[in-house]
Protein backbone atom coordinates (compact mmCIF):
# COMPACT_ATOMS: atom_id res chain seq x y z
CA UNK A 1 172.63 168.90 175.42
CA UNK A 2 171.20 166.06 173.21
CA UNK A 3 167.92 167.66 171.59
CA UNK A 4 164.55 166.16 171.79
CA UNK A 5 163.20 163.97 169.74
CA UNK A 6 165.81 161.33 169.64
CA UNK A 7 166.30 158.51 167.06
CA UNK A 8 168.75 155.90 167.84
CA UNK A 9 169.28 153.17 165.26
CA UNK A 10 170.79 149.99 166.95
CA UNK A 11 171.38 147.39 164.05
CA UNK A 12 172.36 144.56 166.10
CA UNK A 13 174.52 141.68 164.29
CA UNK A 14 173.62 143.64 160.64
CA UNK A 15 175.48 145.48 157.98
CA UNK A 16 179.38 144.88 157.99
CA UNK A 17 181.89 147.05 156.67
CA UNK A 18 180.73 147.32 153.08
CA UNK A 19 177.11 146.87 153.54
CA UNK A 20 177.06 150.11 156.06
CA UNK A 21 179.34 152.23 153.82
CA UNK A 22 176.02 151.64 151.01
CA UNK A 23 173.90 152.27 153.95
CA UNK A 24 174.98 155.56 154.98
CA UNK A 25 175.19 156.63 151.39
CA UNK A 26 171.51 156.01 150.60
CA UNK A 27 170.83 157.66 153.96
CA UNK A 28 172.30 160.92 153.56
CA UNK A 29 170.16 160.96 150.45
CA UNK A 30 167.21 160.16 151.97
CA UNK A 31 167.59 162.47 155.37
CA UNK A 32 168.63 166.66 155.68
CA UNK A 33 170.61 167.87 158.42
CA UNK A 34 168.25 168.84 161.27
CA UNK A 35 169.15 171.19 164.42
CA UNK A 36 165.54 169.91 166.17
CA UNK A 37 165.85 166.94 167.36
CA UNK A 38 169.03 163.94 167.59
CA UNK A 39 169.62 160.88 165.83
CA UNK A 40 172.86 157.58 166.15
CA UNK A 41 173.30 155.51 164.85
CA UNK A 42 174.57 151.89 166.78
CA UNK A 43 176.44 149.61 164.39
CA UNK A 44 178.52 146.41 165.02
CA UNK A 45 181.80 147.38 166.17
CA UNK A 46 183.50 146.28 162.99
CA UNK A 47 181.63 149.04 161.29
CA UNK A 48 181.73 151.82 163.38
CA UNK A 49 185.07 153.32 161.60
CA UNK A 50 183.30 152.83 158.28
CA UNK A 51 180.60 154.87 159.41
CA UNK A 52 182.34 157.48 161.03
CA UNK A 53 184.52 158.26 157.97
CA UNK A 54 181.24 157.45 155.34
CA UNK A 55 179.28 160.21 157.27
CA UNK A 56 182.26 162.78 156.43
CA UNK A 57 180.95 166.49 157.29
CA UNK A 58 177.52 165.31 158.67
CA UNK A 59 177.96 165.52 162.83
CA UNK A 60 174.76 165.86 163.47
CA UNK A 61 174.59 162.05 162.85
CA UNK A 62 176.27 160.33 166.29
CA UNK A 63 177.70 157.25 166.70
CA UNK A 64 177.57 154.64 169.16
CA UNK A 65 178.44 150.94 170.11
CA UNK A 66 176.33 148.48 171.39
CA UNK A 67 178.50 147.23 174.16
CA UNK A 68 181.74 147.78 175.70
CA UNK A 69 183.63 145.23 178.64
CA UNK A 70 183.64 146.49 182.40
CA UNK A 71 187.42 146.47 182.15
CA UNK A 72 189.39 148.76 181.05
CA UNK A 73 191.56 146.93 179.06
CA UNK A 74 193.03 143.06 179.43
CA UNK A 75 192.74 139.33 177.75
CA UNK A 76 188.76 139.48 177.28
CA UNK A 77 189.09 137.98 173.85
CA UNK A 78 186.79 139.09 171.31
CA UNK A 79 185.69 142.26 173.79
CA UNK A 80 185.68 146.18 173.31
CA UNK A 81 186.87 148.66 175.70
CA UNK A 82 185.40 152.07 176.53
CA UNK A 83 188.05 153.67 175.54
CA UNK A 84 188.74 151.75 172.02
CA UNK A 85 185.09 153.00 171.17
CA UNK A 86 185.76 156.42 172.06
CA UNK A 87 188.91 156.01 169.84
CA UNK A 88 186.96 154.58 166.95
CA UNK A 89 184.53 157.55 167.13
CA UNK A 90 182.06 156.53 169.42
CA UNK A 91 180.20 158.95 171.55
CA UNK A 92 177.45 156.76 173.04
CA UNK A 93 177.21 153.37 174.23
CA UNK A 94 174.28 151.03 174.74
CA UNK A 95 174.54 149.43 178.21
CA UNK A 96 172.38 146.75 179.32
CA UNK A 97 170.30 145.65 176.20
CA UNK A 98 167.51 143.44 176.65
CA UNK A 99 169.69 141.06 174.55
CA UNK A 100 172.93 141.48 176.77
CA UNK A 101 170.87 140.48 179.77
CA UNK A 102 168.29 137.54 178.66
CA UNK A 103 171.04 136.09 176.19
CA UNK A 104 174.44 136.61 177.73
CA UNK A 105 173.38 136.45 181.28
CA UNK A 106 174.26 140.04 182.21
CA UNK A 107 173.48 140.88 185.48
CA UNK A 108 172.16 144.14 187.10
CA UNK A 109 176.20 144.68 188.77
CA UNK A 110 177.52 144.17 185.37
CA UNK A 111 175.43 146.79 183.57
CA UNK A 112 176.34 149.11 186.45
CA UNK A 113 180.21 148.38 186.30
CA UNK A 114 179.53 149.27 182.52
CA UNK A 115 177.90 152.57 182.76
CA UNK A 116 180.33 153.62 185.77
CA UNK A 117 183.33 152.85 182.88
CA UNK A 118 181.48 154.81 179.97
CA UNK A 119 181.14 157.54 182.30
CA UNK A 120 184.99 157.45 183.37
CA UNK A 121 185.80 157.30 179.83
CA UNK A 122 183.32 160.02 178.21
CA UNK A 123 180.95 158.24 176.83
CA UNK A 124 177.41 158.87 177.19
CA UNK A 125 175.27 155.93 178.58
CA UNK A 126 172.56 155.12 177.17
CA UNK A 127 171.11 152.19 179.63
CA UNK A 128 168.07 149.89 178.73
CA UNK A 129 165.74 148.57 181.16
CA UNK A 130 162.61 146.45 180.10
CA UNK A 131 160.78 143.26 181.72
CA UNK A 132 160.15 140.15 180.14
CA UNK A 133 156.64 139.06 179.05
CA UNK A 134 156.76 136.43 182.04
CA UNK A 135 157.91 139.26 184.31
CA UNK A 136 154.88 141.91 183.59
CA UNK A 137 152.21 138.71 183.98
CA UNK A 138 153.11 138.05 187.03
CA UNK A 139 153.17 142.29 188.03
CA UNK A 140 156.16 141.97 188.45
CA UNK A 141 157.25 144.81 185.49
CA UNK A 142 158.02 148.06 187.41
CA UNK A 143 159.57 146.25 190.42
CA UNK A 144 162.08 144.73 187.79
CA UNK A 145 162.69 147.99 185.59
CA UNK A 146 163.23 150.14 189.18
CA UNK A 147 165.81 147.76 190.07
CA UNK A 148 167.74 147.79 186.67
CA UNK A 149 167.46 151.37 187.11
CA UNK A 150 168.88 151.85 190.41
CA UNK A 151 171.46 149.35 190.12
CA UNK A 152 172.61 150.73 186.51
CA UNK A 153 173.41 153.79 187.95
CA UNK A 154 174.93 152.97 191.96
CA UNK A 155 178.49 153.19 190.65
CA UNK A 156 178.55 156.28 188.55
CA UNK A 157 179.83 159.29 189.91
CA UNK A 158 177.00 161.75 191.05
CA UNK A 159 177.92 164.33 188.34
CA UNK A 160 177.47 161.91 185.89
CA UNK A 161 174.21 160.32 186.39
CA UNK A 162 172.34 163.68 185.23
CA UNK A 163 174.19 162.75 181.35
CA UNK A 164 172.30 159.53 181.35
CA UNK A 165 170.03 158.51 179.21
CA UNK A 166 166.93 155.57 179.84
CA UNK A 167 166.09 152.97 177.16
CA UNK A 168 162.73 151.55 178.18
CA UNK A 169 162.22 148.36 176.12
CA UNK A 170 160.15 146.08 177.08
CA UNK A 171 161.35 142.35 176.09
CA UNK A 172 158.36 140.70 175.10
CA UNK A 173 158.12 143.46 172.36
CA UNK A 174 161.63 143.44 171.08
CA UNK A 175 161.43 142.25 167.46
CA UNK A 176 157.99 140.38 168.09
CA UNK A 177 155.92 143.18 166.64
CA UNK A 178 153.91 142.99 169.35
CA UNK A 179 154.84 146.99 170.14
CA UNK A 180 153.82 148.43 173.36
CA UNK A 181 150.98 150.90 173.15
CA UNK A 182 151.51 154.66 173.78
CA UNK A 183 149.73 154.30 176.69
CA UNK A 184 151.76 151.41 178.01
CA UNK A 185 155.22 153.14 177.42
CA UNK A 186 153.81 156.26 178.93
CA UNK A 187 152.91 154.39 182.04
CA UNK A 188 156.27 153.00 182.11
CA UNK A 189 157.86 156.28 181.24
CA UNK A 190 156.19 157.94 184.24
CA UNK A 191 157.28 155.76 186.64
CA UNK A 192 160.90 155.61 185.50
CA UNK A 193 160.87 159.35 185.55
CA UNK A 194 159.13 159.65 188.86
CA UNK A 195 162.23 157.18 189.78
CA UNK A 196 164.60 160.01 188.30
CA UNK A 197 163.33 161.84 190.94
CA UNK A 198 164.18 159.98 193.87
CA UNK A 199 167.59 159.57 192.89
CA UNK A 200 168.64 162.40 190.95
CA UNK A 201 166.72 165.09 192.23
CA UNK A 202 167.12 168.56 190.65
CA UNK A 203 168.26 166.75 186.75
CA UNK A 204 166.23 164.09 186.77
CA UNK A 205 163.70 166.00 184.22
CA UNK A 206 166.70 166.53 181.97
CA UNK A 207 167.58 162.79 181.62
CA UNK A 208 165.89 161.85 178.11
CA UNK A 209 163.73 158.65 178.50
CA UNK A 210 163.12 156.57 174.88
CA UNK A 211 161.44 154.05 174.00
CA UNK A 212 162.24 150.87 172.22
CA UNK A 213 160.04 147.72 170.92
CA UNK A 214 159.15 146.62 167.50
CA UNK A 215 158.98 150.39 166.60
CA UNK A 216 158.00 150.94 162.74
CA UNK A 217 157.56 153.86 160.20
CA UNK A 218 154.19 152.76 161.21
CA UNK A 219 153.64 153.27 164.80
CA UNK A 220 156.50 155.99 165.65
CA UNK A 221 154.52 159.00 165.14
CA UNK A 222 151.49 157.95 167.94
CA UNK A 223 154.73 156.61 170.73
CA UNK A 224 156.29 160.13 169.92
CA UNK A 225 153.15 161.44 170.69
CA UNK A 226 152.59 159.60 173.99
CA UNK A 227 153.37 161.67 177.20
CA UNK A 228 156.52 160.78 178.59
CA UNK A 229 157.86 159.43 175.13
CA UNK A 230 161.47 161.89 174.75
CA UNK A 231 162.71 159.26 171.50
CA UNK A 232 162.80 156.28 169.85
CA UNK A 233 165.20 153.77 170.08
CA UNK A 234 164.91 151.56 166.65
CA UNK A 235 165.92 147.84 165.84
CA UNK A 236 165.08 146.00 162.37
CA UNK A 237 163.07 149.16 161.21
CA UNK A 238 166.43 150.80 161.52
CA UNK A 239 168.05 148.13 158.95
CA UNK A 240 166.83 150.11 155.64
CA UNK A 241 168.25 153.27 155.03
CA UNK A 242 164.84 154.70 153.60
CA UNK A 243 162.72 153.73 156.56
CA UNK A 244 164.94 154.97 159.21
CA UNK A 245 164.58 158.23 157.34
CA UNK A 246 161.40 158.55 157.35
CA UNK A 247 161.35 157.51 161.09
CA UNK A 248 163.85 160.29 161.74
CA UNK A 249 161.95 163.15 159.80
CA UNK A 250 158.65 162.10 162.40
């Protein structure tokens, strides 16, 4: 059981190999073992190793990637499987990013034949759902977060769904710092969880729902705060070891 708060760092296309060994380093400094609340960390694939092995005796950090293929395996070049991530360590995986979908073109189906693999594999999904600025003009925002919702799950095995973690993050906010305000994500928040519901009945409550969109060291306190907020889920404020601390101690 993954404990509330949550802080998950996803650093995007940042911090190779040597950079995220330095990283980590600082960051162990900077932020104590805690047993009340969660925090991963998301690197690029070619650092995930480097992490693993720079965090040494400190579990409590987790790891995860920011994408894996729908396959299993096969000539995808320049792909990642499920299960190479679990072999390098991973134990989460973003599925579905906001950046995945807008700039790679990745559809609803895709996301879902994602999350059914992570599940198969043992990976925890963590799927992101979000509108785009064009999208919530037009009131069109909860229609199109519902249906990334219901879609990202439909191929997952019933007993898995309940391990599933929600990313809301709405596009027009992601690395705009134009943030959402508490009251907007808690608004979203309810409805996804209301959602939860519908389709997962009895352990939909259980299903941690984050939020992520130009959060700062600045702003994470009052979305923690909001009702409906169960975590964080951190881009460019996530880059500097010292800042993500202080976002994780919140």
């Amino acid at each position: 059981m993954l404990k509330r708060p949550l802080f998950f760092a996803n650093w995007k296309m940042n911090h190779g190999p040597t950079e995220a060994r330095a990283y980590i380093a600082a960051f162990l400094r900077f932020f104590a073992p805690h047993d009340d609340r969660t925090v991963a960390m998301f690197p690029p694939a070619l650092s995930l190793t480097t992490i693993r092995d720079a965090r040494a005796n400190r579990t409590d950090i987790l790891l995860g990637v920011q994408n894996i293929h729908s396959q299993e395996k096969g000539a995808f070049t320049g792909e990642n499987s499920a299960s190479m991530a679990r072999d390098a360590g991973a134990q989460l995986a973003l599925i579905g990013h906001s950046e995945r979908r807008h700039v790679f073109g990745e559809s609803n189906l895709e996301t879902a034949a994602k999350a059914a693999l992570a599940a198969k594999t043992g990976l925890t999904t963590v799927l992101c759902v979000g509108e785009t600025l064009a999208q919530r003009e037009m009131g069109d925002a909860e229609r199109v977060v519902i249906d990334q919702l219901t879609v990202g799950i439909s191929q997952m095995p019933r007993h898995a769904v309940a391990g599933v973690l929600i990313a809301y993050e709405p596009v027009w906010a992601i690395g705009t710092g134009r943030s959402a305000t508490p009251q907007d994500a808690s608004a979203m928040h309810r409805l996804i969880r209301a959602s939860l519901r519908e389709l997962v009945t009895g352990d939909a409550d259980r299903m941690p729902i984050l939020y992520g969109g130009s959060v700062s060291n600045k702003n994470a306190e009052a979305l923690l705060r909001a009702d409906g907020v169960d975590g964080l889920l951190v881009g460019s404020a996530s880059l500097e070891p010292e800042v993500w601390a202080e976002i994780c101690r919140t």
